[in-house]
PDB file of N, CA and C in Angstrom:
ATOM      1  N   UNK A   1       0.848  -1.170   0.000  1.00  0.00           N
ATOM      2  CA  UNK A   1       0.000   0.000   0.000  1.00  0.00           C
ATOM      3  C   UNK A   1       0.905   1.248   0.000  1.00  0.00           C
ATOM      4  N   UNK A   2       1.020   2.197  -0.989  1.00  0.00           N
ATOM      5  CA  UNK A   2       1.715   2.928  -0.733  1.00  0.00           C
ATOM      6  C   UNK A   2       1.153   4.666   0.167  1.00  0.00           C
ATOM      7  N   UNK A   3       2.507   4.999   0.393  1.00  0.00           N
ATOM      8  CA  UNK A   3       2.127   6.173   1.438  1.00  0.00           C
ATOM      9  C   UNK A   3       1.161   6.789   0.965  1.00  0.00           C
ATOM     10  N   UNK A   4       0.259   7.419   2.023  1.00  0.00           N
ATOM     11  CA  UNK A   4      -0.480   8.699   1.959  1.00  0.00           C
ATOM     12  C   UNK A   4       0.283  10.187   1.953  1.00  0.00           C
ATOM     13  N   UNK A   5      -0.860  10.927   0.557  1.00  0.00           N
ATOM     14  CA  UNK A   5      -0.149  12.204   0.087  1.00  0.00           C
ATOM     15  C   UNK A   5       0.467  13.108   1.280  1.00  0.00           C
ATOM     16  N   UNK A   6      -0.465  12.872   2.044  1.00  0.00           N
ATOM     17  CA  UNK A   6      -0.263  13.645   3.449  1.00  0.00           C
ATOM     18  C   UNK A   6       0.478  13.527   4.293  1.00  0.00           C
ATOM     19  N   UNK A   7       0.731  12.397   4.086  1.00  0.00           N
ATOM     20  CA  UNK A   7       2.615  11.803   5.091  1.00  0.00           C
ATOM     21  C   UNK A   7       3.863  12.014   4.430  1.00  0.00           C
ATOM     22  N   UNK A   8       4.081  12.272   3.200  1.00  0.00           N
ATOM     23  CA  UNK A   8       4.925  12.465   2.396  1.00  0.00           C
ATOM     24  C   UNK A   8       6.002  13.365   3.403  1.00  0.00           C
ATOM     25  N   UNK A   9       7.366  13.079   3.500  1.00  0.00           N
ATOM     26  CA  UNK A   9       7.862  14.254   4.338  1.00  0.00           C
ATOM     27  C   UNK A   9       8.084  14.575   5.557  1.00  0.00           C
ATOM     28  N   UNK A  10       7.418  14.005   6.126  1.00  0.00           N
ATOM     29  CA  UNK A  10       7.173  14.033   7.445  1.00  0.00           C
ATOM     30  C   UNK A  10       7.936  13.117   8.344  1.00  0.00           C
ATOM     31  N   UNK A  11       8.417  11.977   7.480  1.00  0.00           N
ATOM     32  CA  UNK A  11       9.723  11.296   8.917  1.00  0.00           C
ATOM     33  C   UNK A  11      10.733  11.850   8.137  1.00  0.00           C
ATOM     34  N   UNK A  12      12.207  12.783   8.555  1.00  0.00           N
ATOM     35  CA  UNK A  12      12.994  12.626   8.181  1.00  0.00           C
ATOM     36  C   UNK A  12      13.980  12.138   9.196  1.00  0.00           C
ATOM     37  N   UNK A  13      15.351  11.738   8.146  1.00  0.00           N
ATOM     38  CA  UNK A  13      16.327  10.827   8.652  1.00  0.00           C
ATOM     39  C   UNK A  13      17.439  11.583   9.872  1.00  0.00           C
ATOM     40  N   UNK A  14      17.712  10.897  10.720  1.00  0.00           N
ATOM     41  CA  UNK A  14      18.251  12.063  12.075  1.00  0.00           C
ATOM     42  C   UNK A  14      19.217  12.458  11.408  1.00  0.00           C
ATOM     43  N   UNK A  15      20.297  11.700  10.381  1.00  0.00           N
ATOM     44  CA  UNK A  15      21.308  12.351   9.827  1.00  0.00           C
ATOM     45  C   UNK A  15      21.050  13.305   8.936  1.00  0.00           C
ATOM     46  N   UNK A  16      20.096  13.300   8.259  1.00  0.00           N
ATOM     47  CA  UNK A  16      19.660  14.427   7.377  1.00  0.00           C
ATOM     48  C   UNK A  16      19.732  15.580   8.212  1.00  0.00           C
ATOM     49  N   UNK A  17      18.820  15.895   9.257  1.00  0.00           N
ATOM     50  CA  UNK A  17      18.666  16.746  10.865  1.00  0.00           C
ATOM     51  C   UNK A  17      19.822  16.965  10.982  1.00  0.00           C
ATOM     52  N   UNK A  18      21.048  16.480  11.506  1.00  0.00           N
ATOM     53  CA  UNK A  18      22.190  16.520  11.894  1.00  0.00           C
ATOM     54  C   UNK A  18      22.657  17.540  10.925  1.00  0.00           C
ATOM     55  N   UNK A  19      23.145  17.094   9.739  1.00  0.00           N
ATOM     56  CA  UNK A  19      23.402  17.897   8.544  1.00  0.00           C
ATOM     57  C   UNK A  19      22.661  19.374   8.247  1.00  0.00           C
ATOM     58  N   UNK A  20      21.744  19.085   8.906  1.00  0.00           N
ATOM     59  CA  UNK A  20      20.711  20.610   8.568  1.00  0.00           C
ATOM     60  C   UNK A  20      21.382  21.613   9.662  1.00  0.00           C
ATOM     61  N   UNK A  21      21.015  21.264  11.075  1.00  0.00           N
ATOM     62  CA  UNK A  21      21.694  21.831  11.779  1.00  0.00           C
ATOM     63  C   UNK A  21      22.659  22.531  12.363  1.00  0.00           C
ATOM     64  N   UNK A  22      23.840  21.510  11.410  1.00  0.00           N
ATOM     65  CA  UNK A  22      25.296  21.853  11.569  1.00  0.00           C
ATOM     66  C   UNK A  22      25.534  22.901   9.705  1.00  0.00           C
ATOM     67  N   UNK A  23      24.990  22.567   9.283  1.00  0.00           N
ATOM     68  CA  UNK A  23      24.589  23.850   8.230  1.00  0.00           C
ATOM     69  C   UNK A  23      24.009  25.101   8.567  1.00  0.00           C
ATOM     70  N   UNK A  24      22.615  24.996   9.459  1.00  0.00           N
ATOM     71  CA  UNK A  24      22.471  26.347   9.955  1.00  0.00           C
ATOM     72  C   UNK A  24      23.203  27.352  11.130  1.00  0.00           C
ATOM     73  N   UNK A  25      24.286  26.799  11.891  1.00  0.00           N
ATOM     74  CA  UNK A  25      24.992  26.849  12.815  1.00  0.00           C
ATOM     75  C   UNK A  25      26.238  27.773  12.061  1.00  0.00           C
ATOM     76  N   UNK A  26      26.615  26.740  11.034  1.00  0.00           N
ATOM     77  CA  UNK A  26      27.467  27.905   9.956  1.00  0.00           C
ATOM     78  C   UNK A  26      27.343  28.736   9.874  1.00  0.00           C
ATOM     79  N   UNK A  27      26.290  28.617   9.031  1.00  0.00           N
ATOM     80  CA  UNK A  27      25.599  29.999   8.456  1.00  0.00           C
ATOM     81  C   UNK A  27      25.690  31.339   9.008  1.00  0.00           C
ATOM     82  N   UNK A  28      24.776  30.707  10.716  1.00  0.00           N
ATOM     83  CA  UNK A  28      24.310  31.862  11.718  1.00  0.00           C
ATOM     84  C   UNK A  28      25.991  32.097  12.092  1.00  0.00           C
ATOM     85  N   UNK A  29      26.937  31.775  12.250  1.00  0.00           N
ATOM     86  CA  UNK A  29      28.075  32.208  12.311  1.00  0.00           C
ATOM     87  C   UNK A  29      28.643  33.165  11.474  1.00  0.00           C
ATOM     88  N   UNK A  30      29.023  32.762  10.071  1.00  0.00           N
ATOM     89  CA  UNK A  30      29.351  33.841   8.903  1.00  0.00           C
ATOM     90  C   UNK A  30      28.320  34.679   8.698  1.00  0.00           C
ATOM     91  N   UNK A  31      26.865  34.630   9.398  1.00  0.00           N
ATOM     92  CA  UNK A  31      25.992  35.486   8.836  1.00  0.00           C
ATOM     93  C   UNK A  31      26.507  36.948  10.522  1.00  0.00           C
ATOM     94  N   UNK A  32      26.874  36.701  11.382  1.00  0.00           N
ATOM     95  CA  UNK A  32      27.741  37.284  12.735  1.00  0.00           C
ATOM     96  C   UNK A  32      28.647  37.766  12.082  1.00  0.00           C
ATOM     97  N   UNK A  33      29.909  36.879  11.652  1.00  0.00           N
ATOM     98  CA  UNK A  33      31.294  37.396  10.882  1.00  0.00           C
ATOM     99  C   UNK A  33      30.917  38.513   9.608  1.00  0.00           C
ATOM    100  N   UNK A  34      29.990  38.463   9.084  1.00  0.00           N
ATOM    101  CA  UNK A  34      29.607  39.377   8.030  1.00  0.00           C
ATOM    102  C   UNK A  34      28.980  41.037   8.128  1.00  0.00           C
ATOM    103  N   UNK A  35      28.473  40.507   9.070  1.00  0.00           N
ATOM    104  CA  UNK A  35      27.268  41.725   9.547  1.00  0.00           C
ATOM    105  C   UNK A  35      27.695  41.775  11.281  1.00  0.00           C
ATOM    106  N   UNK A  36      29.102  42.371  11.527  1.00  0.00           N
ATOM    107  CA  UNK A  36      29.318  42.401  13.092  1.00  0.00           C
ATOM    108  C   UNK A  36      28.216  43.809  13.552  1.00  0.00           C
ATOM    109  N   UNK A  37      27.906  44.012  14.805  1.00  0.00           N
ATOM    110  CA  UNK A  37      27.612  44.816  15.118  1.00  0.00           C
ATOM    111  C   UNK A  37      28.821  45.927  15.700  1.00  0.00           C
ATOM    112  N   UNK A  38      28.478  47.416  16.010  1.00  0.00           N
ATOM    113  CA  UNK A  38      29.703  47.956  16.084  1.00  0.00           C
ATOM    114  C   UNK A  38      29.416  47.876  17.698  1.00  0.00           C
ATOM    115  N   UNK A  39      30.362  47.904  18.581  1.00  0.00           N
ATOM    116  CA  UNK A  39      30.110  47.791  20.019  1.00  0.00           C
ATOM    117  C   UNK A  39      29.760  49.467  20.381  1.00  0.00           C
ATOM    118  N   UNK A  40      28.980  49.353  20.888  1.00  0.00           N
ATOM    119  CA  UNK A  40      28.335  50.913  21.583  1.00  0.00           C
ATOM    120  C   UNK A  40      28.183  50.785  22.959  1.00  0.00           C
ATOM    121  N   UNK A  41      28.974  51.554  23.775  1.00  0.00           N
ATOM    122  CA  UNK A  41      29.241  51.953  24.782  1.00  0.00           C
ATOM    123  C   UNK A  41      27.863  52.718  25.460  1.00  0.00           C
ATOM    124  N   UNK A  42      27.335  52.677  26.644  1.00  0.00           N
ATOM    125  CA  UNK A  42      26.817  53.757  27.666  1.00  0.00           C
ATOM    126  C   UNK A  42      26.383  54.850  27.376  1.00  0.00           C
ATOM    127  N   UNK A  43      27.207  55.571  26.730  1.00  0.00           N
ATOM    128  CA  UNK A  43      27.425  57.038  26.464  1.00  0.00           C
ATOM    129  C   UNK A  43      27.069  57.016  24.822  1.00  0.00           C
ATOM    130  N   UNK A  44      27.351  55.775  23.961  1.00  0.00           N
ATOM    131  CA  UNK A  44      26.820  56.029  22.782  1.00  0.00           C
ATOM    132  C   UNK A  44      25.513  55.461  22.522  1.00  0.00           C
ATOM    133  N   UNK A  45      24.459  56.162  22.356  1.00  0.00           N
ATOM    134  CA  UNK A  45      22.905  55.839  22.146  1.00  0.00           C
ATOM    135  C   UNK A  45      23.146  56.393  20.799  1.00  0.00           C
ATOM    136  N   UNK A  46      22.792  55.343  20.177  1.00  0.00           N
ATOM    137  CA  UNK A  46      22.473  55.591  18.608  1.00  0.00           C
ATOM    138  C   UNK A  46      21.347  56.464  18.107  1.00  0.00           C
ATOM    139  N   UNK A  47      21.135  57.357  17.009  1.00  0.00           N
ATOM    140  CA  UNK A  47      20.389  58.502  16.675  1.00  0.00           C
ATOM    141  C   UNK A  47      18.716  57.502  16.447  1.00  0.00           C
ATOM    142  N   UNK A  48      18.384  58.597  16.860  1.00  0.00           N
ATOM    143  CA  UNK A  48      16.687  57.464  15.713  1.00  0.00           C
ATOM    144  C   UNK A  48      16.907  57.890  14.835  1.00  0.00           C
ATOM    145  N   UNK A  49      16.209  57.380  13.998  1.00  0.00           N
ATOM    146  CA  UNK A  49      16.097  56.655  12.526  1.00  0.00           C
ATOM    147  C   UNK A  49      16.430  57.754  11.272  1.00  0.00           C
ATOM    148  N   UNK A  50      15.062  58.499  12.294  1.00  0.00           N
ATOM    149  CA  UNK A  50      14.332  60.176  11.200  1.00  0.00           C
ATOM    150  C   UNK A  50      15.779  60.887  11.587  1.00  0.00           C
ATOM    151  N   UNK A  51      16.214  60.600  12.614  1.00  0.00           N
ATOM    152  CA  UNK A  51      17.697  62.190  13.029  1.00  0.00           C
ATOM    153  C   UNK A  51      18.841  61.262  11.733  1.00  0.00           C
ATOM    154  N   UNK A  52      19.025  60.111  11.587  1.00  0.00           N
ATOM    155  CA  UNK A  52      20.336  59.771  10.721  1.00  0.00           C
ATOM    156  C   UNK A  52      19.852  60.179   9.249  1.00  0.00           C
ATOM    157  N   UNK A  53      18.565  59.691   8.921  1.00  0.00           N
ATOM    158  CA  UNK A  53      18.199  60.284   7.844  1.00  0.00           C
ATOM    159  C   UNK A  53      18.687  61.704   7.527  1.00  0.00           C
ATOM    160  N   UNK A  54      17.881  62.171   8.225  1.00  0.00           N
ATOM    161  CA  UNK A  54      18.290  63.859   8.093  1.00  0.00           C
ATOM    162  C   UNK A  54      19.755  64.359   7.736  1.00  0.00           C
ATOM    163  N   UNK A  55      20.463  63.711   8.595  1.00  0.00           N
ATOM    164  CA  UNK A  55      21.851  63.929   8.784  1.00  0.00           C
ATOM    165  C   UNK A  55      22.436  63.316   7.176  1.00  0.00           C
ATOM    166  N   UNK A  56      22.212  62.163   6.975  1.00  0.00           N
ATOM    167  CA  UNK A  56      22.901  61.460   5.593  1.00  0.00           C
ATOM    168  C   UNK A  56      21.950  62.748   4.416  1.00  0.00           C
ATOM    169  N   UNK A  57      21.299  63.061   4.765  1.00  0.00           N
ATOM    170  CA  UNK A  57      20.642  63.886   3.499  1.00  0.00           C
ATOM    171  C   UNK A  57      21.150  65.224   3.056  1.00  0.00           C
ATOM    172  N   UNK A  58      21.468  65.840   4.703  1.00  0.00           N
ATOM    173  CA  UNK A  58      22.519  66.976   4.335  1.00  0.00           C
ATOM    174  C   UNK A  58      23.513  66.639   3.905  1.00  0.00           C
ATOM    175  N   UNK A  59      24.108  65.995   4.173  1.00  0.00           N
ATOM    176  CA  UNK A  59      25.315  65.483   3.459  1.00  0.00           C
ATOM    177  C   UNK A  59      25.931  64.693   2.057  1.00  0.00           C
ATOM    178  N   UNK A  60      24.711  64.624   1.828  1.00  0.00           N
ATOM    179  CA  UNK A  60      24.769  64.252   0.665  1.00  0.00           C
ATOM    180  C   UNK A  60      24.247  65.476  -0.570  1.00  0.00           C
ATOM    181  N   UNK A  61      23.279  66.223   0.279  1.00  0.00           N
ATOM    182  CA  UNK A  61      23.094  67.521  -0.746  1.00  0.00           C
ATOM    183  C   UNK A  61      24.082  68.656  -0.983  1.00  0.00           C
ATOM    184  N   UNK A  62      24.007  69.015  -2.491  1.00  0.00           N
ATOM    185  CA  UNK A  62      25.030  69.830  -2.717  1.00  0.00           C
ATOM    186  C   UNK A  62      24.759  71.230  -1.599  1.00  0.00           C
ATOM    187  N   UNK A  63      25.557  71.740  -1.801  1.00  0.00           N
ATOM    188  CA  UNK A  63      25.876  73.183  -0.913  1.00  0.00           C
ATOM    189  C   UNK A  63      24.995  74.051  -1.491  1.00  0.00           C
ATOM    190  N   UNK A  64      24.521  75.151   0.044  1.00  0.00           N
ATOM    191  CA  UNK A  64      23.503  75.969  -0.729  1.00  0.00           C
ATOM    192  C   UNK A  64      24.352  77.300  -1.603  1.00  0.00           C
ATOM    193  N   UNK A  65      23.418  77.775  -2.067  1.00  0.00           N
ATOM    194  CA  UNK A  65      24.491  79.312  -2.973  1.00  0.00           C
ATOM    195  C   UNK A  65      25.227  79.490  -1.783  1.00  0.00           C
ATOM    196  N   UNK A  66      24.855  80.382  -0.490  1.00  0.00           N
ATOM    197  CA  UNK A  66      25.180  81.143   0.342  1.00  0.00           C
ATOM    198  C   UNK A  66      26.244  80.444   1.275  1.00  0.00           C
ATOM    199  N   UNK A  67      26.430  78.984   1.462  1.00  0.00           N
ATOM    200  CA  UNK A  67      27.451  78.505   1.792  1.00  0.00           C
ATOM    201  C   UNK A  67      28.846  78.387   1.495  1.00  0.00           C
TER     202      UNK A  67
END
């Protein structure tokens, strides 16, 4: 009798698991090594969102006449 559509999938093999695991473990590692965070100290509270905006926008716009 063969399987039902609905079971399809549903036992997998512990080594398969094993392998998955130790793949996502990687990953979440080089995905750390890639994207470090910068360490922020006490005293450094990062801007909200709208203040960095602002800030990258002046800076990126050319100079006014009067400057």
């Amino acid at each position: 009798m063969p399987a039902s559509p609905g079971r399809h999938g549903q036992h997998v093999n512990s080594g398969v698991t094993e392998v998955i695991e130790r793949q996502n473990q990687a990953m979440r590692e080089l995905s750390r090594r890639a994207f470090t965070e910068p360490d922020i100290g006490p005293d450094d509270v990062p801007a909200p969102l709208g203040q960095a905006r602002t800030q990258r926008s002046r800076q990126a716009a050319p100079p006014s006449p009067g400057e």
